[in-house]
Protein backbone atom coordinates (compact mmCIF):
# COMPACT_ATOMS: atom_id res chain seq x y z
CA UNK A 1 157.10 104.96 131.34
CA UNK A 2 155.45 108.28 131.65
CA UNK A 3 153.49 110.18 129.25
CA UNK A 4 154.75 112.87 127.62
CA UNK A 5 152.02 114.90 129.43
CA UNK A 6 152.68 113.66 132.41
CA UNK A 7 156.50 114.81 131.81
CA UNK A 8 155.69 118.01 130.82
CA UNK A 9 153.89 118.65 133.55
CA UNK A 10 156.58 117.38 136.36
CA UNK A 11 159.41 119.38 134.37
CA UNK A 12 160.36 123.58 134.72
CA UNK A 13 162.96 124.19 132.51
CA UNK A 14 161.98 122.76 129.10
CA UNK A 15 164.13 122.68 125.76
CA UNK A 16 162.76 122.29 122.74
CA UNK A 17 164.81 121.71 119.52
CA UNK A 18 163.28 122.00 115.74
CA UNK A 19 165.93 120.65 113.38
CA UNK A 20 167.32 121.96 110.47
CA UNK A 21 165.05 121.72 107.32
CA UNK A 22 161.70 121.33 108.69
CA UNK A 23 158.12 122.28 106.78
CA UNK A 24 156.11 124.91 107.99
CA UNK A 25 152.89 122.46 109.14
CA UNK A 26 155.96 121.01 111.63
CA UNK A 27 157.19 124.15 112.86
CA UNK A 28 154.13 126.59 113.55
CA UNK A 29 152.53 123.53 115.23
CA UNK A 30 155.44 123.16 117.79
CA UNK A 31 155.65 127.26 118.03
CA UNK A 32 152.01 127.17 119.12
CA UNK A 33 152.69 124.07 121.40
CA UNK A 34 155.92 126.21 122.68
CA UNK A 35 153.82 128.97 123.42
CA UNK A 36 151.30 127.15 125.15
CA UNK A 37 153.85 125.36 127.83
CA UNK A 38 155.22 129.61 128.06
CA UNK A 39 151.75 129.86 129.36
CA UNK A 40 151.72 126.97 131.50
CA UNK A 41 154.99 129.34 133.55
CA UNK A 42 157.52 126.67 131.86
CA UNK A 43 161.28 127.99 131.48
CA UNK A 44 160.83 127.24 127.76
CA UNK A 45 164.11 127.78 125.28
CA UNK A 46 163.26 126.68 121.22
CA UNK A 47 166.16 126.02 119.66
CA UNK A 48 165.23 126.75 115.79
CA UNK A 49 168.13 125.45 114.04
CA UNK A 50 168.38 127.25 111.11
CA UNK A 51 166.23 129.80 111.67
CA UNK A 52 163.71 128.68 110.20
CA UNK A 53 161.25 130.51 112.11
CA UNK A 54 162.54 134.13 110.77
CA UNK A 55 161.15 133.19 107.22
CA UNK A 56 157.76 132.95 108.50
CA UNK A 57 156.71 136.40 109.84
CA UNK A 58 152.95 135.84 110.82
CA UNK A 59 153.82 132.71 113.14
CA UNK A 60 154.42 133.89 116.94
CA UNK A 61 156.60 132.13 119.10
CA UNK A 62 158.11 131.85 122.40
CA UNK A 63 160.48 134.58 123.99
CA UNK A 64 163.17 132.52 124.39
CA UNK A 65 164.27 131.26 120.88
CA UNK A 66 167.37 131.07 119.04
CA UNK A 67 169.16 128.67 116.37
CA UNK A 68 172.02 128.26 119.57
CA UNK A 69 172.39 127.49 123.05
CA UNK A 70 172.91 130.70 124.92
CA UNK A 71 170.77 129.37 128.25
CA UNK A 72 172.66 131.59 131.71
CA UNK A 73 174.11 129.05 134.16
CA UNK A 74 177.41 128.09 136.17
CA UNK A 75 180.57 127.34 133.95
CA UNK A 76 183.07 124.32 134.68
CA UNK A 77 186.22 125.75 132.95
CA UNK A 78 188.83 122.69 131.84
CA UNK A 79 192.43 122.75 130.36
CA UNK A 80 194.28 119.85 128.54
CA UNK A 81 197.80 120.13 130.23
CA UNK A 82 199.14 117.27 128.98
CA UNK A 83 201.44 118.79 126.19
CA UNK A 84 201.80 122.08 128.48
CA UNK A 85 201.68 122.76 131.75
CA UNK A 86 200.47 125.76 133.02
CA UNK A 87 202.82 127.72 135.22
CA UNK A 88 200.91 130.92 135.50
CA UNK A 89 197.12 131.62 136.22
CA UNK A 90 195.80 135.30 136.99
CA UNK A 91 192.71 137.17 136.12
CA UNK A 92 191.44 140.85 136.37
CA UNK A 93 187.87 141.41 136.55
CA UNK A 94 186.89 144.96 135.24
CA UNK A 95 183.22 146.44 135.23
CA UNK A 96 181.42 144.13 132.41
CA UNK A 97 184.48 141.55 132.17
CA UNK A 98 186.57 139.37 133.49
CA UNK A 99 189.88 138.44 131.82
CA UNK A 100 192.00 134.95 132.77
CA UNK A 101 195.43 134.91 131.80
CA UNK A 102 197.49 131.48 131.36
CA UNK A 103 200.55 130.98 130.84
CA UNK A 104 202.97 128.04 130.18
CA UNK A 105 206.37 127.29 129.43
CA UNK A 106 207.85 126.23 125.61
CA UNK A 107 204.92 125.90 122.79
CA UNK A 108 202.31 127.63 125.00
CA UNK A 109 198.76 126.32 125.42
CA UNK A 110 196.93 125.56 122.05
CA UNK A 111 193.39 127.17 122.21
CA UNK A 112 191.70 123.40 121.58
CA UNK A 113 192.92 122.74 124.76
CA UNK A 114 190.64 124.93 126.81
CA UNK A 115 186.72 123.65 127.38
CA UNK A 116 183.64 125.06 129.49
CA UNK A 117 180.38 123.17 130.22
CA UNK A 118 177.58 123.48 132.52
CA UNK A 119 178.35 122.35 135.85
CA UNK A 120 174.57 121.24 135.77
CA UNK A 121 172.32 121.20 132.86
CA UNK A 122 169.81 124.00 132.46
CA UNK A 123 167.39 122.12 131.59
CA UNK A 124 165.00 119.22 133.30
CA UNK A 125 163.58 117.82 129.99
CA UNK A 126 164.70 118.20 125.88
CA UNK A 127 162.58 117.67 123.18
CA UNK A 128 163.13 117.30 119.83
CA UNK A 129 160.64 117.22 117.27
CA UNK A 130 160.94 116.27 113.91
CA UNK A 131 163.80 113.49 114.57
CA UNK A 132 164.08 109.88 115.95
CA UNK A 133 167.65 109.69 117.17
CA UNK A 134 170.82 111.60 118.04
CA UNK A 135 172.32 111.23 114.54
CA UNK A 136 169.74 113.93 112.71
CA UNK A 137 170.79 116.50 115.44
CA UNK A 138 174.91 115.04 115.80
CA UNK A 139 175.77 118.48 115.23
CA UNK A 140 173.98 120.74 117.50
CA UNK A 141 174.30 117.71 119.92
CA UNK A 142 178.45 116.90 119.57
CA UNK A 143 178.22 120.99 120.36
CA UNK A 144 176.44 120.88 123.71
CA UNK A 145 176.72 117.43 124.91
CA UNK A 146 176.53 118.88 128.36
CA UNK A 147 173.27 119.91 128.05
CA UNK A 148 172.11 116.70 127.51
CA UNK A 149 173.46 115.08 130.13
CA UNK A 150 171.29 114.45 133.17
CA UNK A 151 168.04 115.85 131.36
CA UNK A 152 165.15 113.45 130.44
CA UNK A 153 165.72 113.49 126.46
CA UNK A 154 162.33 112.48 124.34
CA UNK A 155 162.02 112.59 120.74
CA UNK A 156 159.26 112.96 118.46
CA UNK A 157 158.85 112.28 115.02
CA UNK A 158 155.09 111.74 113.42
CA UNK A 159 153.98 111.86 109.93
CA UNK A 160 151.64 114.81 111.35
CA UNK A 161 151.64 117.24 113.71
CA UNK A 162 148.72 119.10 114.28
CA UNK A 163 146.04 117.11 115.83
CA UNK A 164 148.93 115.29 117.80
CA UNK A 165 149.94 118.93 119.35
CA UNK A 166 146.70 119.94 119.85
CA UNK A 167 145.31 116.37 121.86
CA UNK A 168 148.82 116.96 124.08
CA UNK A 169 147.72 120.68 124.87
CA UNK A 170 144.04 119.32 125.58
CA UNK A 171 145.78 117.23 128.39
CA UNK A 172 147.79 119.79 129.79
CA UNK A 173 144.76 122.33 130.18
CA UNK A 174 146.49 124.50 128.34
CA UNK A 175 144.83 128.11 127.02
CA UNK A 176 145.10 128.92 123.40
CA UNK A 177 144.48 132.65 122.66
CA UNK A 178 145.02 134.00 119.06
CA UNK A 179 148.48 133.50 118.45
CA UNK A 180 148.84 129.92 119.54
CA UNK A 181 145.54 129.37 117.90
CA UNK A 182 146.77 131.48 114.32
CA UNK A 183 149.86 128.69 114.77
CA UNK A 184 147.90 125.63 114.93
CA UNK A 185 145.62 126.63 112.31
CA UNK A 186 147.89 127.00 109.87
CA UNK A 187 149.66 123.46 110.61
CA UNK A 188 146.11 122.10 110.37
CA UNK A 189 145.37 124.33 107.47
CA UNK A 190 148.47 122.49 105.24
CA UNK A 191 147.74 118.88 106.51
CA UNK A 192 144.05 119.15 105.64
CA UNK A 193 145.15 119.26 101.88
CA UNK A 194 147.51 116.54 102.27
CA UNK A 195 146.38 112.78 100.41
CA UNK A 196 147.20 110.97 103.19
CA UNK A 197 144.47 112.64 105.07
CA UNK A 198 141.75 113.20 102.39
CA UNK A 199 138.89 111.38 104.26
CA UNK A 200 140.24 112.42 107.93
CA UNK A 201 137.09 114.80 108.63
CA UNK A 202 138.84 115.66 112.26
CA UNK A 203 141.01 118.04 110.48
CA UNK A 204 137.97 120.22 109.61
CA UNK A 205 136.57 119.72 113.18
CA UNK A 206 139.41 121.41 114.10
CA UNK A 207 140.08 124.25 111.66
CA UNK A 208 136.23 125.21 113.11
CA UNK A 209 137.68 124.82 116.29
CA UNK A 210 140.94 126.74 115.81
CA UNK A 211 138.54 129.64 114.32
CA UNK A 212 136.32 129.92 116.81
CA UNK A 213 139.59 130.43 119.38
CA UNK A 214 140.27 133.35 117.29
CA UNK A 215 143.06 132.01 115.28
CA UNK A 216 143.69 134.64 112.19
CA UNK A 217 142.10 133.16 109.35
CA UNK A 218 142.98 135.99 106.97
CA UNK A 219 147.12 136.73 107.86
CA UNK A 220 147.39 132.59 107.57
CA UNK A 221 145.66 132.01 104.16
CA UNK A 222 147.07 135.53 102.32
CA UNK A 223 150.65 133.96 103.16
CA UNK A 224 149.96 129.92 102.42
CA UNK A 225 148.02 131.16 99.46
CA UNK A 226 149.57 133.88 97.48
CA UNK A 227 148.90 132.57 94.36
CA UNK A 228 145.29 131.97 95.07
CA UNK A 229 144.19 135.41 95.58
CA UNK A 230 141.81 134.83 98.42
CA UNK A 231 139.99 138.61 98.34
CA UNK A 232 137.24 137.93 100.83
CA UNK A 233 138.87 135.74 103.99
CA UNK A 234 136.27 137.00 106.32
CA UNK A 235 133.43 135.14 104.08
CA UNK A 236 136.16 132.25 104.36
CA UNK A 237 136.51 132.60 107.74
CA UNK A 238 132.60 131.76 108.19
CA UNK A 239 132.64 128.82 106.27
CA UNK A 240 135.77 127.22 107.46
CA UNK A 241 134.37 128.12 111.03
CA UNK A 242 131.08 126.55 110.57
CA UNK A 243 132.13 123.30 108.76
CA UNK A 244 130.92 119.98 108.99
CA UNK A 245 130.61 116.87 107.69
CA UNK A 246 127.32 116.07 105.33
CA UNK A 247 128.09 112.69 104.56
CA UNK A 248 131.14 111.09 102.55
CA UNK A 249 132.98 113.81 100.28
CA UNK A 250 130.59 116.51 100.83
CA UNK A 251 130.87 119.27 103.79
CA UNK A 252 128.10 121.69 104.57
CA UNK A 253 128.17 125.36 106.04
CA UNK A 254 126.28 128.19 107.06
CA UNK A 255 126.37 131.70 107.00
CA UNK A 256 124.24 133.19 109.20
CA UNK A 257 122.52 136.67 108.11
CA UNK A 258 123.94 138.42 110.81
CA UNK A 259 127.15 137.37 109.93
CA UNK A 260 126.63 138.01 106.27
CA UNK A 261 125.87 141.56 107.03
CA UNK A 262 128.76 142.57 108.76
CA UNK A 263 130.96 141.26 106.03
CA UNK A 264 129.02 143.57 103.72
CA UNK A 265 130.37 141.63 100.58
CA UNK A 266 128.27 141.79 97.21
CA UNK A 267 126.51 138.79 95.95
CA UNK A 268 129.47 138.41 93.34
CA UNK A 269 131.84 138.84 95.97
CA UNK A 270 129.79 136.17 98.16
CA UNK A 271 130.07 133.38 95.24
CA UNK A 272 133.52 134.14 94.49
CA UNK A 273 134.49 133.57 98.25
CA UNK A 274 132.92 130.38 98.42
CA UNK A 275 134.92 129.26 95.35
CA UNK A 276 138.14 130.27 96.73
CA UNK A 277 137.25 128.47 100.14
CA UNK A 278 136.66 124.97 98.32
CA UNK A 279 139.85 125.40 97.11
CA UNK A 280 140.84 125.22 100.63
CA UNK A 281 139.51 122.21 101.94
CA UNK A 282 140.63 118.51 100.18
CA UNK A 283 140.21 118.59 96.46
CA UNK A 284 138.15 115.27 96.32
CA UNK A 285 135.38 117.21 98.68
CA UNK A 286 132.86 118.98 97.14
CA UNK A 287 131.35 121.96 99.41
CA UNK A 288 127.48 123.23 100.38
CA UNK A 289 126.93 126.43 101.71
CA UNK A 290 123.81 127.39 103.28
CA UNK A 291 122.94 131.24 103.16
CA UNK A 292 120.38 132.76 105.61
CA UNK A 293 118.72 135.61 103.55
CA UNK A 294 117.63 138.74 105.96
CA UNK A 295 113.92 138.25 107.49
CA UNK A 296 113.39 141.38 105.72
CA UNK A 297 113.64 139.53 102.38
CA UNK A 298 110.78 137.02 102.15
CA UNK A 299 109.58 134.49 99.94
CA UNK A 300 113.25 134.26 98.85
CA UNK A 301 114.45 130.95 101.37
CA UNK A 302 117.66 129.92 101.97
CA UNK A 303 119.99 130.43 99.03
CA UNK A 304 122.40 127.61 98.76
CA UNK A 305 125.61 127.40 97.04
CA UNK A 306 127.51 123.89 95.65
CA UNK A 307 130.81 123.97 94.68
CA UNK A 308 132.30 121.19 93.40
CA UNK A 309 135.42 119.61 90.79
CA UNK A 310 133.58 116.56 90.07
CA UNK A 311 131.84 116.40 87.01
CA UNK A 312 129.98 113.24 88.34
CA UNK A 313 128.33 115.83 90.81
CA UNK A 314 127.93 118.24 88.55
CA UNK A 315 126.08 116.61 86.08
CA UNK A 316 123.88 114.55 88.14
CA UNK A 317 122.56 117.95 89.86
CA UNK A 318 122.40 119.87 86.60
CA UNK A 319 119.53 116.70 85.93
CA UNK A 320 117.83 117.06 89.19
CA UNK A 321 117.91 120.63 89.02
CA UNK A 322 116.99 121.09 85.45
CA UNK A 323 120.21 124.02 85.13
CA UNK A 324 123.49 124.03 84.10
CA UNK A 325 126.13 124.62 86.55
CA UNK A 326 128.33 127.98 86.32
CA UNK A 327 132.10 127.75 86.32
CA UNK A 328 131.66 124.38 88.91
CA UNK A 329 129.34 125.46 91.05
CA UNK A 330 125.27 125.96 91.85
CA UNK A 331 123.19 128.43 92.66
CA UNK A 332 119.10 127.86 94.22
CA UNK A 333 117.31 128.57 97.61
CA UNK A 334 115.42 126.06 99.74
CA UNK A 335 111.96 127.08 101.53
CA UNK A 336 112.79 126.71 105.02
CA UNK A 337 112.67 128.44 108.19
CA UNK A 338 115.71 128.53 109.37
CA UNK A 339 119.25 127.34 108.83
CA UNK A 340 118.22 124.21 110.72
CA UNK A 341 115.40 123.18 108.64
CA UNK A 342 117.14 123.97 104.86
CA UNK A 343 120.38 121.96 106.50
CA UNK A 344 117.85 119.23 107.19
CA UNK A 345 116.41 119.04 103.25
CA UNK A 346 119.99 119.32 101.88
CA UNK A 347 121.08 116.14 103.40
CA UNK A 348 117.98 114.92 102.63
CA UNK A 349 119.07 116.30 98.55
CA UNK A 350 122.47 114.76 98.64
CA UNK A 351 121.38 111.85 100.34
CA UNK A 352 118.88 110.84 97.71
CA UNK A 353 121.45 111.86 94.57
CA UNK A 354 124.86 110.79 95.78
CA UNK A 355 123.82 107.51 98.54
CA UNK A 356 127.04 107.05 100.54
C-alpha cells in the first residue's frame, strides 16, 4: 500500500473533511497542512463541518472551504417512476437558469422521487481527519455518497497532530510561509502542554522551528491565552525561538543583546516576560534564560534568569546561591564571554545540583 505521501503526491483534486466537534490543536494543524498541499497547485476543497473554522479568526486556511459540498461538475439527473410515470418533459433555459418541467398523470411526481449525482466524482483522493470509519461522518457521507465513490478514501485519526502534519509536509517538500507556519504553531503550541507529552522535547524543537519560519507568536498566544495576560510576546517570541533542551526537566534560552534591544522592554518588563513564557512550556519544566548584556556594559556578565514551580529547585539553588528566590524565580550573571561560554557553566550549574 502506498504512503500517504506518496498519494498525495499522485492525486490533483484533493478533499479534505474535518468532522464535527473537533479541538483547535486538530483543526489549525490540518488548515496549515491544507494550505500547504494549496501550495503544492492541489485542487484542495476542506470540508469544515460545522464551521468550526469561523470561531477561530487568526487561523488561515485554504480558499476553497465550506461546511458542504458545493464542488462544479457534470450532473446525472434520476426520477423514481415507479408510482408515476412521467408523460411530459420540457425545459426553458433563460439567461442565468434553466427550468425542467415534468409532468405526470394522477398523484403527480413526489419531490423524493427526483435525485442528481456526479456523473464522476470531483475528486481523486478524500481525507478525513479526526475519524476512523464511515460511521463518525454517516451524515455528511449518506449526503454525498457519490462523491465517494471511485475516489481513494483514507482516514486519519491520531492522538496528535502536529508533529504528524508537519513530518508529512517535510516529505512532500512543501513551503511553509507565515500563515501555515502561525497554524502549526499553535497546534504544537496546545500539545506541548498536554501530560501525555510532558517529556516529548521534539515539541519544543519545533515551536523554535515554527518561529523561526515566521509563524506569529504574538496573534497565537493573545488568543490561546487570554487569561494569562502575556504583555511582552516579542520577549516570548525569543525564548520560545531559541529553546532547547538542558538536560531532563530543565530548558535553556538565550536572548541575544541585539535582540534584546530592539524589543526595548524594561528590566521589569524583561523578568515578567520570562515568567509568563514558563507558563507556556510543560508545567513540570523549569526554564533558564541566558541574557547577553550590551558590550557597552562591562564587568556585569551574562545575567541569567530561572524560573521554576518546583520548590525542590528552588530551594536547593536558594543554598547554592546563598539568596532567596523572588515570586519562583532567580536572578544572577555568569562571567563569560559570550552566550556560548555562560551556556557552557550553566549546564555545568544544573548538572552538579540537579544530576539527571
Amino acid at each position: 500500500m502506498s504512503t500517504l505521501e506518496n498519494k498525495i503526491l499522485a492525486k490533483e483534486n484533493i478533499l479534505i473533511i474535518i468532522p464535527e466537534n473537533q479541538k483547535i490543536e486538530l483543526l489549525s494543524a490540518v488548515l496549515g497542512f491544507s494550505l500547504v498541499l494549496e501550495g503544492l497547485s492541489k485542487n484542495i476543497r476542506v470540508i469544515s463541518s460545522d464551521n468550526s473554522h469561523k470561531k477561530y479568526n487568526f487561523l488561515s486556511h485554504p480558499k476553497k472551504i465550506s461546511s458542504d459540498i458545493d464542488e462544479p461538475g457534470e450532473l446525472f439527473i434520476s426520477i423514481n417512476t415507479k408510482d408515476s410515470a412521467v408523460n411530459e418533459l420540457r425545459y426553458e433555459k433563460l439567461e442565468d437558469e434553466l427550468r425542467i418541467h415534468l409532468k405526470s398523470d394522477g398523484i403527480g411526481i413526489k419531490k423524493n422521487s427526483i435525485s442528481a449525482k456526479f456523473i464522476k466524482t470531483p475528486y481523486d483522493l478524500i481525507l478525513v481527519f479526526g475519524a476512523e470509519n464511515i460511521s463518525q461522518i454517516e451524515n455528511f457521507y449518506k449526503k454525498n455518497i457519490d462523491i465517494f465513490e471511485g475516489a481513494d478514501l483514507c482516514f486519519i485519526n491520531k492522538e496528535f497532530y502536529s508533529d504528524f502534519i508537519l513530518d508529512i509536509i517535510y516529505k512532500l517538500k512543501g513551503i511553509l510561509n507565515s500563515e501555515i507556519a502561525t497554524n502549526l504553531f499553535a497546534s504544537t503550541l496546545i500539545e506541548s502542554s498536554k501530560p501525555t507529552r510532558l517529556g516529548d522535547n521534539r515539541l519544543l524543537k519545533i515551536l523554535s522551528y515554527l518561529l523561526k519560519s515566521k509563524a506569529n507568536h504574538s496573534v497565537v498566544t493573545k488568543y490561546l491565552f487570554k487569561d494569562r495576560n502575556i504583555k511582552n510576546s516579542d520577549i516570548s517570541e525569543i525564548i520560545l525561538k531559541n529553546i532547547l533542551c538542558l538536560q531532563s526537566e530543565f530548558l535553556l534560552s538565550k536572548i541575544p543583546a541585539l535582540e534584546l534591544a530592539r524589543t526595548q522592554v524594561s528590566s521589569n518588563d524583561l523578568i515578567s516576560a520570562i515568567i509568563e513564557t514558563r507558563l507556556l512550556i510543560p508545567q513540570n519544566h523549569s526554564l533558564v534564560v541566558l541574557i547577553e548584556t550590551p558590550k557597552k556594559v562591562e564587568g556585569l556578565g551574562t545575567l541569567v534568569v530561572l524560573t521554576s514551580e518546583s520548590k525542590e529547585i528552588l530551594n536547593k539553588l536558594s543554598k547554592a546561591l546563598n539568596s532567596s528566590s523572588k515570586d519562583n524565580y532567580f536572578l544572577f550573571s555568569i562571567n563569560s564571554k559570550n552566550l556560548k561560554e555562560a551556556e557552557d557553566k550553566v549546564a555545568k550549574l544544573i548538572k552538579h545540583l540537579f544530576k539527571a
